[in-house]
PDB file of N, CA and C in Angstrom:
ATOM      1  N   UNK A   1       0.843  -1.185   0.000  1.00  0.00           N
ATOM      2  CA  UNK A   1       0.000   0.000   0.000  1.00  0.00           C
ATOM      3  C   UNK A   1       0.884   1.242   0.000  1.00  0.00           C
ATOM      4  N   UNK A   2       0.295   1.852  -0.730  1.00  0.00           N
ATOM      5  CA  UNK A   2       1.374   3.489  -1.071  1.00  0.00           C
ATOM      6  C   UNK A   2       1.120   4.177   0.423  1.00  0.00           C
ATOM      7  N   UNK A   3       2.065   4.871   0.557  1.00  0.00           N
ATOM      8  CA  UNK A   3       2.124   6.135   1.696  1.00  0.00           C
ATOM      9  C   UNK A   3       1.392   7.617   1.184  1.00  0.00           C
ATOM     10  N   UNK A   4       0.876   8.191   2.302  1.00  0.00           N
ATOM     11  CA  UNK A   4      -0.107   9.371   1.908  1.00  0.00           C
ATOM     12  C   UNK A   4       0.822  10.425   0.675  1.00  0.00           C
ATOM     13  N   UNK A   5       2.184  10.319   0.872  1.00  0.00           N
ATOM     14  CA  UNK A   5       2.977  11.084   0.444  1.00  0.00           C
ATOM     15  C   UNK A   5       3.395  10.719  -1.017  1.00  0.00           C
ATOM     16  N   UNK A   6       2.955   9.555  -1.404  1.00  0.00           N
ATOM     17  CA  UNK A   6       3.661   8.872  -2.594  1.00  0.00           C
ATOM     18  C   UNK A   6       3.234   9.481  -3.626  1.00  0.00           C
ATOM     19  N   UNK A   7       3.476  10.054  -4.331  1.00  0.00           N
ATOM     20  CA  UNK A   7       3.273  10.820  -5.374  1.00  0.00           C
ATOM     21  C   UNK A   7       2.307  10.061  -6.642  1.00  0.00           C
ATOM     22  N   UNK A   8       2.946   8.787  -6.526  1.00  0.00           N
ATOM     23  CA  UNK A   8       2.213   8.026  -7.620  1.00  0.00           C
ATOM     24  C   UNK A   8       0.284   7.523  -7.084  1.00  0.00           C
ATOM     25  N   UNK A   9       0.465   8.303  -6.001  1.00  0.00           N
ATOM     26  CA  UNK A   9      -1.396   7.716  -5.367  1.00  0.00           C
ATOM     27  C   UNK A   9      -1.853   8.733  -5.945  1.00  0.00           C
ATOM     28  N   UNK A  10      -2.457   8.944  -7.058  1.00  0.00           N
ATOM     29  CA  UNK A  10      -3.357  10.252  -7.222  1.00  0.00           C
ATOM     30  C   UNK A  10      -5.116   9.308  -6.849  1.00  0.00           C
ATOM     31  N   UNK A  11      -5.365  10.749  -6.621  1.00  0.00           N
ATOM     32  CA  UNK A  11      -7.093  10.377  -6.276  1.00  0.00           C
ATOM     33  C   UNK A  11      -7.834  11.365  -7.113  1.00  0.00           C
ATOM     34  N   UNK A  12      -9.314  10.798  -6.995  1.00  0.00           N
ATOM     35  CA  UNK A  12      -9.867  11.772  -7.914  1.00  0.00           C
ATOM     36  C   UNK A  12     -10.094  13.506  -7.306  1.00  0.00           C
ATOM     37  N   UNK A  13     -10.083  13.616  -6.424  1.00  0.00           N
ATOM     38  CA  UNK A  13     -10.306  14.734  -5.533  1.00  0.00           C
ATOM     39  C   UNK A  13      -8.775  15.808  -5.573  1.00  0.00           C
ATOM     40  N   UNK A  14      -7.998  14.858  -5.984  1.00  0.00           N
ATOM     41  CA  UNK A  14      -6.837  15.640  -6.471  1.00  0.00           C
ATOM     42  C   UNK A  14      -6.709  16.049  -7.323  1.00  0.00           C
ATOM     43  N   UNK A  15      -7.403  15.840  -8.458  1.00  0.00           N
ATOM     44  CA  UNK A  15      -7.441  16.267 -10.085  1.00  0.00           C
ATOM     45  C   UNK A  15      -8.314  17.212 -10.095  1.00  0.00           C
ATOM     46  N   UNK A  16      -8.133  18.611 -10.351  1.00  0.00           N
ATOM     47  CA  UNK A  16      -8.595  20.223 -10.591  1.00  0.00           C
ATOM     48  C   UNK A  16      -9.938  19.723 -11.722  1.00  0.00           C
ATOM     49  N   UNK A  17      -9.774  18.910 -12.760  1.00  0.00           N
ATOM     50  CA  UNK A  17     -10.696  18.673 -13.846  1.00  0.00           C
ATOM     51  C   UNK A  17     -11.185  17.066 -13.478  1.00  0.00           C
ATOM     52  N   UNK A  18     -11.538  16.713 -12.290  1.00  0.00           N
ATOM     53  CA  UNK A  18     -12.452  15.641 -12.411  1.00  0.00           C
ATOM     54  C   UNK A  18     -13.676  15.819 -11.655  1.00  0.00           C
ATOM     55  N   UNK A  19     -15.255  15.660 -12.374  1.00  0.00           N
ATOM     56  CA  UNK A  19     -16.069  15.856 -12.082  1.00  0.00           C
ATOM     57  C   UNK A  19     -16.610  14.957 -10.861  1.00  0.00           C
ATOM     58  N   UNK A  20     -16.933  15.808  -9.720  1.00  0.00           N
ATOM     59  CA  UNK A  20     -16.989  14.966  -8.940  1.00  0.00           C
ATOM     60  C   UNK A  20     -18.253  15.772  -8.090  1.00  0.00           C
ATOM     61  N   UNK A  21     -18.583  16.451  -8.087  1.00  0.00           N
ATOM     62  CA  UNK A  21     -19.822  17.677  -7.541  1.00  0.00           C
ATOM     63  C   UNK A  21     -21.216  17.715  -8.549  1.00  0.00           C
ATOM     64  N   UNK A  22     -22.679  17.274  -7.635  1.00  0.00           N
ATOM     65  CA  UNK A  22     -23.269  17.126  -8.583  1.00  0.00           C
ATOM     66  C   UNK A  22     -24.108  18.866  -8.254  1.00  0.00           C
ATOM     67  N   UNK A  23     -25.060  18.817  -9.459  1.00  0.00           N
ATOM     68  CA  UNK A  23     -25.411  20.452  -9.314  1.00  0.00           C
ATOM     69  C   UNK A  23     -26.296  20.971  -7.798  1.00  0.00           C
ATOM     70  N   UNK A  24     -26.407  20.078  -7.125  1.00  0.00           N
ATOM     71  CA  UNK A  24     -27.412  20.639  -5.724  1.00  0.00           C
ATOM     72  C   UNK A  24     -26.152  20.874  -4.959  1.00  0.00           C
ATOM     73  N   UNK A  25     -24.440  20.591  -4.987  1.00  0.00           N
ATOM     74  CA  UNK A  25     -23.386  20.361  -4.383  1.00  0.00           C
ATOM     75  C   UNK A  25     -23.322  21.614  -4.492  1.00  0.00           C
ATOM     76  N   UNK A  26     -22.909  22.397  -6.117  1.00  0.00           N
ATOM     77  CA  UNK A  26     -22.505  23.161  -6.439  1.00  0.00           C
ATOM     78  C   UNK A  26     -22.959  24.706  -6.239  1.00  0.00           C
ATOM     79  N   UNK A  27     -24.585  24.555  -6.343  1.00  0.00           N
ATOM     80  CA  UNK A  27     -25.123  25.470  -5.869  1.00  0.00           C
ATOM     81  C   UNK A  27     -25.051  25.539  -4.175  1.00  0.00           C
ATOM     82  N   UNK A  28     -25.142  24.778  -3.990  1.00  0.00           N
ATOM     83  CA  UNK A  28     -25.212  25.444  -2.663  1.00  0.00           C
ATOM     84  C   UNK A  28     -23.600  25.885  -1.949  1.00  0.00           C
ATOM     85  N   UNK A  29     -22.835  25.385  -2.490  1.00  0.00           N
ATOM     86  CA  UNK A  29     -21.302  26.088  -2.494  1.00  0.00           C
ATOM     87  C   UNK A  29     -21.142  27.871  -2.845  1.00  0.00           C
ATOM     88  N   UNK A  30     -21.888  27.600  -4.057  1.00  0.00           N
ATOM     89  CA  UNK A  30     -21.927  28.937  -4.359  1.00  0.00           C
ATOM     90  C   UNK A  30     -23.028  29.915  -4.329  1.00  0.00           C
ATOM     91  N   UNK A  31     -23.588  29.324  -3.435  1.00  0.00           N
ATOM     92  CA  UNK A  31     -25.316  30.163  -3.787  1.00  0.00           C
ATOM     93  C   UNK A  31     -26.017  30.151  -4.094  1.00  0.00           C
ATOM     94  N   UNK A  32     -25.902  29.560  -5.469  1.00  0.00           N
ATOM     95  CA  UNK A  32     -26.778  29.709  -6.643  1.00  0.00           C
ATOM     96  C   UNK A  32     -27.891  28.739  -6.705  1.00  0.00           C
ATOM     97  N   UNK A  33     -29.245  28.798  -7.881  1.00  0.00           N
ATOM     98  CA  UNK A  33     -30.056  28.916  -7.810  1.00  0.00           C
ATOM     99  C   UNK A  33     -29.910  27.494  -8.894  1.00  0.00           C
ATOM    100  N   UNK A  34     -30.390  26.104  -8.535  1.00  0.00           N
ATOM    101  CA  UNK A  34     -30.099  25.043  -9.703  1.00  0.00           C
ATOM    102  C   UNK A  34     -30.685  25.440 -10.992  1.00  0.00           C
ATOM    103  N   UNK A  35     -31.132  26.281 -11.014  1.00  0.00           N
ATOM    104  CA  UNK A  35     -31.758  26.422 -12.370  1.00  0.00           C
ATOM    105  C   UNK A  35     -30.889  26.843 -13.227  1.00  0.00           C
ATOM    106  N   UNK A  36     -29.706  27.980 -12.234  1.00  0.00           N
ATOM    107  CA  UNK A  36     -29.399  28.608 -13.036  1.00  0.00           C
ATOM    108  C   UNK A  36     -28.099  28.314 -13.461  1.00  0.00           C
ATOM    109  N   UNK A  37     -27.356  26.593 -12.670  1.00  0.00           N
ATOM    110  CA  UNK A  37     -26.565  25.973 -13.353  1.00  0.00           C
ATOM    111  C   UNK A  37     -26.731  25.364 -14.342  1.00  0.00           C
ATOM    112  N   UNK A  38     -28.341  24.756 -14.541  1.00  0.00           N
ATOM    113  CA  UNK A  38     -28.836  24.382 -15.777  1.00  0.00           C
ATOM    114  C   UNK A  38     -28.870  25.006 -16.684  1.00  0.00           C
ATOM    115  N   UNK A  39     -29.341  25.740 -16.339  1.00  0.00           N
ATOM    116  CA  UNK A  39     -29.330  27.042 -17.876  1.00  0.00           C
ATOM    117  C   UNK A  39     -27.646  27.428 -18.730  1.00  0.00           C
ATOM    118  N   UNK A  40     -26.752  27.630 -17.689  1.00  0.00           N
ATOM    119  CA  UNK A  40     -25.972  27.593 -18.059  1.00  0.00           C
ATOM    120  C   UNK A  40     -25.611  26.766 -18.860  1.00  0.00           C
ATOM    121  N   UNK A  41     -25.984  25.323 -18.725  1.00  0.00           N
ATOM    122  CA  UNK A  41     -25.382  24.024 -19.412  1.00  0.00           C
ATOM    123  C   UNK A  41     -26.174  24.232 -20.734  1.00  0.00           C
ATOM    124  N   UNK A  42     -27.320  24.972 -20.643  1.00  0.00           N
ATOM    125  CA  UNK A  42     -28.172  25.034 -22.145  1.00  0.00           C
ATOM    126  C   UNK A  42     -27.914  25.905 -22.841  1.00  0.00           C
ATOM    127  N   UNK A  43     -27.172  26.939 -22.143  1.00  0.00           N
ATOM    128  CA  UNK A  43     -26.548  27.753 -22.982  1.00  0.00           C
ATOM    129  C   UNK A  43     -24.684  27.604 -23.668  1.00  0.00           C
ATOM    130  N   UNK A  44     -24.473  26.272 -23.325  1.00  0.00           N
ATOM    131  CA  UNK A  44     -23.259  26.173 -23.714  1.00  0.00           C
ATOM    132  C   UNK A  44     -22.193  26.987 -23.077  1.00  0.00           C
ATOM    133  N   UNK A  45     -22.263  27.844 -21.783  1.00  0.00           N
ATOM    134  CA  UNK A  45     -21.571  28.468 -20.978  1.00  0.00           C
ATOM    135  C   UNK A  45     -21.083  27.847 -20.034  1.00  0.00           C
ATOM    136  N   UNK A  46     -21.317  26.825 -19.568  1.00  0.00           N
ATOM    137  CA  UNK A  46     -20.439  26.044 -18.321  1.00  0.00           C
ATOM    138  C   UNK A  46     -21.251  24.603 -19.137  1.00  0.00           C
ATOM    139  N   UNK A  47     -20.471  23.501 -19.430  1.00  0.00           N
ATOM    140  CA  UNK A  47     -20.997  22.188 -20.063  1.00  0.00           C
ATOM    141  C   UNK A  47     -20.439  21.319 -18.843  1.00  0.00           C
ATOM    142  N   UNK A  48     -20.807  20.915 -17.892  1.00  0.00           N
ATOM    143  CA  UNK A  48     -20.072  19.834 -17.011  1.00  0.00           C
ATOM    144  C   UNK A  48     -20.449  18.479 -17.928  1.00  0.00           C
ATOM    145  N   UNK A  49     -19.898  17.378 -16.916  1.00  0.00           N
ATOM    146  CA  UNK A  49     -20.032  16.289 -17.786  1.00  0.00           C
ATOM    147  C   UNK A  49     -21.087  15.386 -16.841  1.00  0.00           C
ATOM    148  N   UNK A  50     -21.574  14.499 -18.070  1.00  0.00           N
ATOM    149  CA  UNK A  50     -22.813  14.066 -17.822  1.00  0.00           C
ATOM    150  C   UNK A  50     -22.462  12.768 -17.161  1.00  0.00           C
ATOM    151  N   UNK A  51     -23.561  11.977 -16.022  1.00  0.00           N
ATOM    152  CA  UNK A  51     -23.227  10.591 -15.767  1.00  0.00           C
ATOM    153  C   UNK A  51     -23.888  10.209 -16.784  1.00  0.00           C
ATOM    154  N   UNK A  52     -23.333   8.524 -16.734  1.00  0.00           N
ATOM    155  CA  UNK A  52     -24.450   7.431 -16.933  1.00  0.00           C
ATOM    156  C   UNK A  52     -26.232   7.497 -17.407  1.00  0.00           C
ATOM    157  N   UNK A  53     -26.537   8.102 -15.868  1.00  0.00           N
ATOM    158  CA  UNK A  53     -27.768   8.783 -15.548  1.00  0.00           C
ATOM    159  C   UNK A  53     -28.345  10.066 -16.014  1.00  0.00           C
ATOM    160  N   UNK A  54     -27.087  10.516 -16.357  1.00  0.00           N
ATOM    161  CA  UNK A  54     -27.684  12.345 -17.131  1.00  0.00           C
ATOM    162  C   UNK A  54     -27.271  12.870 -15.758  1.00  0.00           C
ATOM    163  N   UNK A  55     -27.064  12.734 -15.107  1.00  0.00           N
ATOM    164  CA  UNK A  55     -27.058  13.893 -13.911  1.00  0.00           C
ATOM    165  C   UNK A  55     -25.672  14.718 -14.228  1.00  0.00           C
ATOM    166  N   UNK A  56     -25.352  16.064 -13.838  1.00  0.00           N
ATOM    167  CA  UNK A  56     -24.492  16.708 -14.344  1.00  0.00           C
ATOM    168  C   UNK A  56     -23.243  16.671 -13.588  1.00  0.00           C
ATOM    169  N   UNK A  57     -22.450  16.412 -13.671  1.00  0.00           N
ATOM    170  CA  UNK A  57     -21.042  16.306 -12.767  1.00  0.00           C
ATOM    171  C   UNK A  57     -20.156  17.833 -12.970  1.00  0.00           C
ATOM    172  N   UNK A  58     -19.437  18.637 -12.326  1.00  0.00           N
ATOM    173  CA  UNK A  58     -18.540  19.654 -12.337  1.00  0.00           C
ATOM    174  C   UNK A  58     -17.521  19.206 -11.400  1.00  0.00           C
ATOM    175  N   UNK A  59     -16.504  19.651 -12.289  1.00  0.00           N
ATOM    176  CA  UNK A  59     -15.055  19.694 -11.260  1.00  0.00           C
ATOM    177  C   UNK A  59     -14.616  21.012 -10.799  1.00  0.00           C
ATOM    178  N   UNK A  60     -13.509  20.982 -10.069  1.00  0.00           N
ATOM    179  CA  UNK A  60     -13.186  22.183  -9.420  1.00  0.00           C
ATOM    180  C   UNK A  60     -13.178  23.446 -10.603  1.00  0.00           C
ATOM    181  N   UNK A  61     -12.826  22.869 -11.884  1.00  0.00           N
ATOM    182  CA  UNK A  61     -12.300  24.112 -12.736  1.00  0.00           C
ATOM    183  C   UNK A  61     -13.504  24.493 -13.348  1.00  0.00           C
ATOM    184  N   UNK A  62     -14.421  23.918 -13.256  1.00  0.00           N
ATOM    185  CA  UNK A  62     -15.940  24.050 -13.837  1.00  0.00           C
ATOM    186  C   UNK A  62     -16.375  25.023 -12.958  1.00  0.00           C
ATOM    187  N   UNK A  63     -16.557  24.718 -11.348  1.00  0.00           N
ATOM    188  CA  UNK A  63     -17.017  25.384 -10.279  1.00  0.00           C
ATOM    189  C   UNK A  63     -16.385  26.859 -10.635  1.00  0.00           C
ATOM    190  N   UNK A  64     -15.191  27.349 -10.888  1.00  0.00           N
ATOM    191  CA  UNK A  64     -14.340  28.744 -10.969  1.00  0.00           C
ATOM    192  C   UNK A  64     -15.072  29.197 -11.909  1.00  0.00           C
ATOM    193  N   UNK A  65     -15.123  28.260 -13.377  1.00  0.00           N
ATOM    194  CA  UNK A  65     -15.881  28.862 -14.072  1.00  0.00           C
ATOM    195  C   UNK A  65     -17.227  28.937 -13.925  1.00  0.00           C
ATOM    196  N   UNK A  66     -18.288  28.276 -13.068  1.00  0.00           N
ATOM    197  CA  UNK A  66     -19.392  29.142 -12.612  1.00  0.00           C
ATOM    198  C   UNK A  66     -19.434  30.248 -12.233  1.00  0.00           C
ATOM    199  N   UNK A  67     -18.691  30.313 -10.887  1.00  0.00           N
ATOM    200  CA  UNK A  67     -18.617  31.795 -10.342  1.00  0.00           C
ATOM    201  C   UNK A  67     -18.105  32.782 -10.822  1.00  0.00           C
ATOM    202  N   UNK A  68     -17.032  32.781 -11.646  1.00  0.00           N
ATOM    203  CA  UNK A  68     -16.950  33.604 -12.722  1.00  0.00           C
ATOM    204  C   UNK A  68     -18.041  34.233 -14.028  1.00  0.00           C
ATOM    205  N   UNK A  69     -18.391  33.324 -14.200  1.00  0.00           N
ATOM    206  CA  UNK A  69     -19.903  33.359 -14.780  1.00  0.00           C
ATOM    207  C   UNK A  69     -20.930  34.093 -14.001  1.00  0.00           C
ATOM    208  N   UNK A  70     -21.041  34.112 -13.048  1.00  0.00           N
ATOM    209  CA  UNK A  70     -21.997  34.686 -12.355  1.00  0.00           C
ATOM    210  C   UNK A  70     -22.401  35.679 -11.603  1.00  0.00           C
ATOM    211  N   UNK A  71     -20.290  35.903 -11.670  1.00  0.00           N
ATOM    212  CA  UNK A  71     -20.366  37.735 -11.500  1.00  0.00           C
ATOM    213  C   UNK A  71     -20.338  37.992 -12.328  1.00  0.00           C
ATOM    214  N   UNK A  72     -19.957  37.725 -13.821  1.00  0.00           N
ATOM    215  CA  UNK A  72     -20.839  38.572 -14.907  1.00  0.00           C
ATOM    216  C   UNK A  72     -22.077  38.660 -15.090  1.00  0.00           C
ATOM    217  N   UNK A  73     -23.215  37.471 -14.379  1.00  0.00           N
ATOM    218  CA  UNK A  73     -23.940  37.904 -14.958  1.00  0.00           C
ATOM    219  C   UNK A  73     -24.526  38.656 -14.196  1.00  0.00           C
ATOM    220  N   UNK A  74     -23.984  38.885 -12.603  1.00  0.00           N
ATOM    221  CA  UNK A  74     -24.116  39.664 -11.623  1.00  0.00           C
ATOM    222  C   UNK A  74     -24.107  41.238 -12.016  1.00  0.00           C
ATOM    223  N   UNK A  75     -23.379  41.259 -13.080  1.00  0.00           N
ATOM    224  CA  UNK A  75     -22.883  42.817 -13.595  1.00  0.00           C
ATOM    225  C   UNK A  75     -23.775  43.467 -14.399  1.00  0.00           C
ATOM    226  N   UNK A  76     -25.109  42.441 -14.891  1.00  0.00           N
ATOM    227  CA  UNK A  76     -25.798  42.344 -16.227  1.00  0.00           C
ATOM    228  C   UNK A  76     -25.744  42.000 -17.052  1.00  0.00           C
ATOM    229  N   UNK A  77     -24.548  41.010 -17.666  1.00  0.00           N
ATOM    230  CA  UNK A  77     -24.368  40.524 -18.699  1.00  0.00           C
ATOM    231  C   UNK A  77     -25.249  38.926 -19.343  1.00  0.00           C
ATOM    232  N   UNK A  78     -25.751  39.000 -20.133  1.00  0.00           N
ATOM    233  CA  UNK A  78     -26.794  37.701 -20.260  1.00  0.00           C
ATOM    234  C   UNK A  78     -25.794  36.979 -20.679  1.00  0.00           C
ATOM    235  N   UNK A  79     -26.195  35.953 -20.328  1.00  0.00           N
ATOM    236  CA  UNK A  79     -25.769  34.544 -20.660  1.00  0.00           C
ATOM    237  C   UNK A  79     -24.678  34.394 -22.535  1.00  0.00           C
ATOM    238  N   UNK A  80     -25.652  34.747 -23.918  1.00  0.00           N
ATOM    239  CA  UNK A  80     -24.914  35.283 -24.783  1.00  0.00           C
ATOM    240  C   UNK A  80     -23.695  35.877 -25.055  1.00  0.00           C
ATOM    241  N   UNK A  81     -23.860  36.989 -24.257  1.00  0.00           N
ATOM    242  CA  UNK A  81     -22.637  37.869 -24.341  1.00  0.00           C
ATOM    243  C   UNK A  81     -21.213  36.847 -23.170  1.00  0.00           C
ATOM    244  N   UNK A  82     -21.995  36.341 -21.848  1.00  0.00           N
ATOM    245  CA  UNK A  82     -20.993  35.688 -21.027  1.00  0.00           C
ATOM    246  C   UNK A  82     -20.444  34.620 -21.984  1.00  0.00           C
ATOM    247  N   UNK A  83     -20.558  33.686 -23.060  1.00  0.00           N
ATOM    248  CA  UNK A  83     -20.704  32.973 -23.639  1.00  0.00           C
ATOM    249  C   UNK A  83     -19.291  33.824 -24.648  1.00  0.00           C
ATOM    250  N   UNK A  84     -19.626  34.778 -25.148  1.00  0.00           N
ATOM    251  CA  UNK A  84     -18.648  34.878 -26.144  1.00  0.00           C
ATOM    252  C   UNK A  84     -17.338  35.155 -25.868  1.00  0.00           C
ATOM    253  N   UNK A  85     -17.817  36.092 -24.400  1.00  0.00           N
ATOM    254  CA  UNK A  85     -16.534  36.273 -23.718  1.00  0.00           C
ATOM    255  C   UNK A  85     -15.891  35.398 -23.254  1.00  0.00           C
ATOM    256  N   UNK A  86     -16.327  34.586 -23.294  1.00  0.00           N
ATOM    257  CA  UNK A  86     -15.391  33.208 -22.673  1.00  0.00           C
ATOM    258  C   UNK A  86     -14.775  32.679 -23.982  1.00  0.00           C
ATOM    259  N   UNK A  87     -15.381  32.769 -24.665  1.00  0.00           N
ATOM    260  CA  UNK A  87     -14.816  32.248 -26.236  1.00  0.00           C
ATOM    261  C   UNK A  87     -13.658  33.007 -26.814  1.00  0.00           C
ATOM    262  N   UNK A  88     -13.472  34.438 -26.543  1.00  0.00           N
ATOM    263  CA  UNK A  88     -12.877  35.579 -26.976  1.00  0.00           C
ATOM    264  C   UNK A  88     -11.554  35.253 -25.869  1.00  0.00           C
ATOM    265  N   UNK A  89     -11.822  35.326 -24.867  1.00  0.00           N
ATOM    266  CA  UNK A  89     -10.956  35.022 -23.402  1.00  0.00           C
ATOM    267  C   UNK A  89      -9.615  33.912 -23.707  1.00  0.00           C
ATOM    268  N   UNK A  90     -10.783  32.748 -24.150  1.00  0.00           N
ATOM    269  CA  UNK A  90      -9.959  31.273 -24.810  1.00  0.00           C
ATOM    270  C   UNK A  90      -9.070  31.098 -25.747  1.00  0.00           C
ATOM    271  N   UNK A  91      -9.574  32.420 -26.950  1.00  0.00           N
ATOM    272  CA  UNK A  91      -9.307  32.847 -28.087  1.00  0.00           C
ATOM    273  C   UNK A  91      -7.183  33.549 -28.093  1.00  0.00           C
ATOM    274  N   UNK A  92      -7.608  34.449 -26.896  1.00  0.00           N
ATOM    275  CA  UNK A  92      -6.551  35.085 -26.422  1.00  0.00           C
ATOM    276  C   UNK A  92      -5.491  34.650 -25.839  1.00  0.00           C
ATOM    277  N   UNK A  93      -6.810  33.476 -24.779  1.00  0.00           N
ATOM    278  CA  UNK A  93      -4.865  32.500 -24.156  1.00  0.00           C
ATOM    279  C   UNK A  93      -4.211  31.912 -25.487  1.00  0.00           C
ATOM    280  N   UNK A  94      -4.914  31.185 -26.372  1.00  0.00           N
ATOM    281  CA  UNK A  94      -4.302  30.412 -27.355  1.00  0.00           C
ATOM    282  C   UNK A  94      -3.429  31.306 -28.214  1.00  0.00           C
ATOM    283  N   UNK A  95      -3.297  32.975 -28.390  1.00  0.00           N
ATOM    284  CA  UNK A  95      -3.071  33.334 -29.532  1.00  0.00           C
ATOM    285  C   UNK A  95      -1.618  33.727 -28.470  1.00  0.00           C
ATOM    286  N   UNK A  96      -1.606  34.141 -27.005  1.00  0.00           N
ATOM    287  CA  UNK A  96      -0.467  34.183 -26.267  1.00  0.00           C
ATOM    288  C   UNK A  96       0.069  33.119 -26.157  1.00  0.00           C
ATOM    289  N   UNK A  97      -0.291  32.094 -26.183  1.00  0.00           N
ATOM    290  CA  UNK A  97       0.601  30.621 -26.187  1.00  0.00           C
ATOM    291  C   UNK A  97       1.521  30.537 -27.506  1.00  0.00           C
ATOM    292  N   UNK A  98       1.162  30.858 -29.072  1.00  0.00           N
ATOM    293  CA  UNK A  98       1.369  31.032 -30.087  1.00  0.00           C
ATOM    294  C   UNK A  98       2.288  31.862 -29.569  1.00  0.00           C
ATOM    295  N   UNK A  99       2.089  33.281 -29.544  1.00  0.00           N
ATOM    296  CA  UNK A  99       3.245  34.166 -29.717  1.00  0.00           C
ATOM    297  C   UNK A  99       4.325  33.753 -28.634  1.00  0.00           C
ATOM    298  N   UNK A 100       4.394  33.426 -27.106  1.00  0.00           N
ATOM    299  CA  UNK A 100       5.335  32.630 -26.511  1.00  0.00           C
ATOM    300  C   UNK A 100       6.042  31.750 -27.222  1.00  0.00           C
ATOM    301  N   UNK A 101       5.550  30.986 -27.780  1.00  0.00           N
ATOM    302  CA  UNK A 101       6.488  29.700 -28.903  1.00  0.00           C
ATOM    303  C   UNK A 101       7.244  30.744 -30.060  1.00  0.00           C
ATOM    304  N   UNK A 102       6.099  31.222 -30.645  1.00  0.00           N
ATOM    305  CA  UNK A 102       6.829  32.157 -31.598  1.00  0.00           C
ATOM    306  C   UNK A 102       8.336  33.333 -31.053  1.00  0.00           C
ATOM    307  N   UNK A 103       8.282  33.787 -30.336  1.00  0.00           N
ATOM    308  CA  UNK A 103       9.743  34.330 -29.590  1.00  0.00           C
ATOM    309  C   UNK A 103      10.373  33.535 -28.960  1.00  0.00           C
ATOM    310  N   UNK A 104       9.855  32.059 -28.473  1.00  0.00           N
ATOM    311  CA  UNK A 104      11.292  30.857 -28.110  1.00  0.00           C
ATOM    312  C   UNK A 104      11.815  30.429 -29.374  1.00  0.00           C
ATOM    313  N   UNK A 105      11.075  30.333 -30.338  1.00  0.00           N
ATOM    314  CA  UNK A 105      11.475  30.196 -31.741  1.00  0.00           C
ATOM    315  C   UNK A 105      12.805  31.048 -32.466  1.00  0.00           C
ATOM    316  N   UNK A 106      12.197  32.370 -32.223  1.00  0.00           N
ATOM    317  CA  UNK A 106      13.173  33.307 -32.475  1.00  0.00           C
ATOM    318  C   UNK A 106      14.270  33.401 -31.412  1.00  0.00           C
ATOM    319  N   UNK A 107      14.326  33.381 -30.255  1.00  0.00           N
ATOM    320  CA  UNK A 107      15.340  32.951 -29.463  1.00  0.00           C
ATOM    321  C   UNK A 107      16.309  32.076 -29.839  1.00  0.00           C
ATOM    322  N   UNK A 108      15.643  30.975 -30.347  1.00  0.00           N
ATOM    323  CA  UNK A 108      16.639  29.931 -30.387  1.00  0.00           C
ATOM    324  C   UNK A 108      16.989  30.048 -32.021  1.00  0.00           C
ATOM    325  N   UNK A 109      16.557  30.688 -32.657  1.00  0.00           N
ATOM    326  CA  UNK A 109      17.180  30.847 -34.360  1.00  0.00           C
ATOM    327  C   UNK A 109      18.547  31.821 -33.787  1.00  0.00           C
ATOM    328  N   UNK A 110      17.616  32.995 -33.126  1.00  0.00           N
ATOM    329  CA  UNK A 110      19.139  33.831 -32.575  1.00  0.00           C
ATOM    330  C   UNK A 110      20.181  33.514 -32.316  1.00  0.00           C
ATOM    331  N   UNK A 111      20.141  32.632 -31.152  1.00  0.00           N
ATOM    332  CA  UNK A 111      21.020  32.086 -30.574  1.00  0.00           C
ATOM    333  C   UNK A 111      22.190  31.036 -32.044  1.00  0.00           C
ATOM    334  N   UNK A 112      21.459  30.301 -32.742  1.00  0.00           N
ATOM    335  CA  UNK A 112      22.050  29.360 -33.307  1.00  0.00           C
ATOM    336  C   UNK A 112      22.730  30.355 -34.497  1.00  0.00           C
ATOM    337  N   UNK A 113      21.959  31.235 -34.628  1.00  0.00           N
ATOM    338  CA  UNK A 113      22.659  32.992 -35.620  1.00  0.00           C
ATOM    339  C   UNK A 113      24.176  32.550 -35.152  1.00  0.00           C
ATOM    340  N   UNK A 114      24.160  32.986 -33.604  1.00  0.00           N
ATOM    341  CA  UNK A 114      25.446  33.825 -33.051  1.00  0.00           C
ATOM    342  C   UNK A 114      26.584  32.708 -33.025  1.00  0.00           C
ATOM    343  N   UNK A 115      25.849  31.529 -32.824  1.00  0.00           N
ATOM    344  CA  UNK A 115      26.741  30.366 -32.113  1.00  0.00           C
ATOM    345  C   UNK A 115      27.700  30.294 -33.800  1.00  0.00           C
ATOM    346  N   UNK A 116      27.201  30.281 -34.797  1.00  0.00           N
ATOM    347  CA  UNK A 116      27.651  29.959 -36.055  1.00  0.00           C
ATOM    348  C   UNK A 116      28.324  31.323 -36.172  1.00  0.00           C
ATOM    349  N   UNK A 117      28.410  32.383 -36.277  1.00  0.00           N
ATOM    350  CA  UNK A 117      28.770  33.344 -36.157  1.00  0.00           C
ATOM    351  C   UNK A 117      30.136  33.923 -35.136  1.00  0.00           C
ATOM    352  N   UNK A 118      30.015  33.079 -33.930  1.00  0.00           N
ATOM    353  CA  UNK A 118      31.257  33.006 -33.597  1.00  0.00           C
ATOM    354  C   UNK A 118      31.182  34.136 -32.518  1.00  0.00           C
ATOM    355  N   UNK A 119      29.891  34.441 -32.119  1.00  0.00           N
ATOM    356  CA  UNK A 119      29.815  36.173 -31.415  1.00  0.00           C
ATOM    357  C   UNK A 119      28.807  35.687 -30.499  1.00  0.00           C
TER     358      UNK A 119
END
């Protein structure tokens, strides 16, 4: 039997993205109103994953993105607009991940410039 410490014991409660909270969990963690985790799921703004049964499962990173969700829509923003912004948001990490690679890229052309170059 592994020790609490063993690195190789993962559990599910340790994994940020495993659904493990069903929506009466979640709302009442955060407040909210089950309807209005449902709705969310019908609007394609928070999709947790489904059991067996249909019942809706969220993991921790789902839960952030509720409440995030919900001070926007706390702010007035409908569901639509929360929706694109998350899309636009997603849009942005990916295009900073791109340009990060793109200047290690150029880093390392640089570098292999100078090394041949002798400077």
């Amino acid at each position: 039997m592994s020790s609490p410490s063993d690195d190789t014991t993962r559990l599910p409660v340790d994994d940020a993205h495993a659904p493990l909270y069903s929506v009466g969990q979640v709302a009442s963690m955060l407040r909210l109103q089950q309807a209005f985790l449902r709705r969310l799921d019908e609007f394609g703004v928070v999709r947790p994953v489904r059991t067996s049964g249909g019942q809706r499962r969220y993991s921790r990173v789902e839960i952030r993105r509720v409440q995030y969700v919900a001070e926007l829509a706390g702010e007035g923003m409908t569901l639509n607009a929360i929706r694109r912004i998350l899309e636009l948001e997603q849009q942005v990490r990916e295009l900073e991940d791109e340009l990060a690679e793109a200047r290690r890229q150029i880093r390392d052309l640089q570098a292999r410039r100078r090394a041949r170059s002798g400077g």
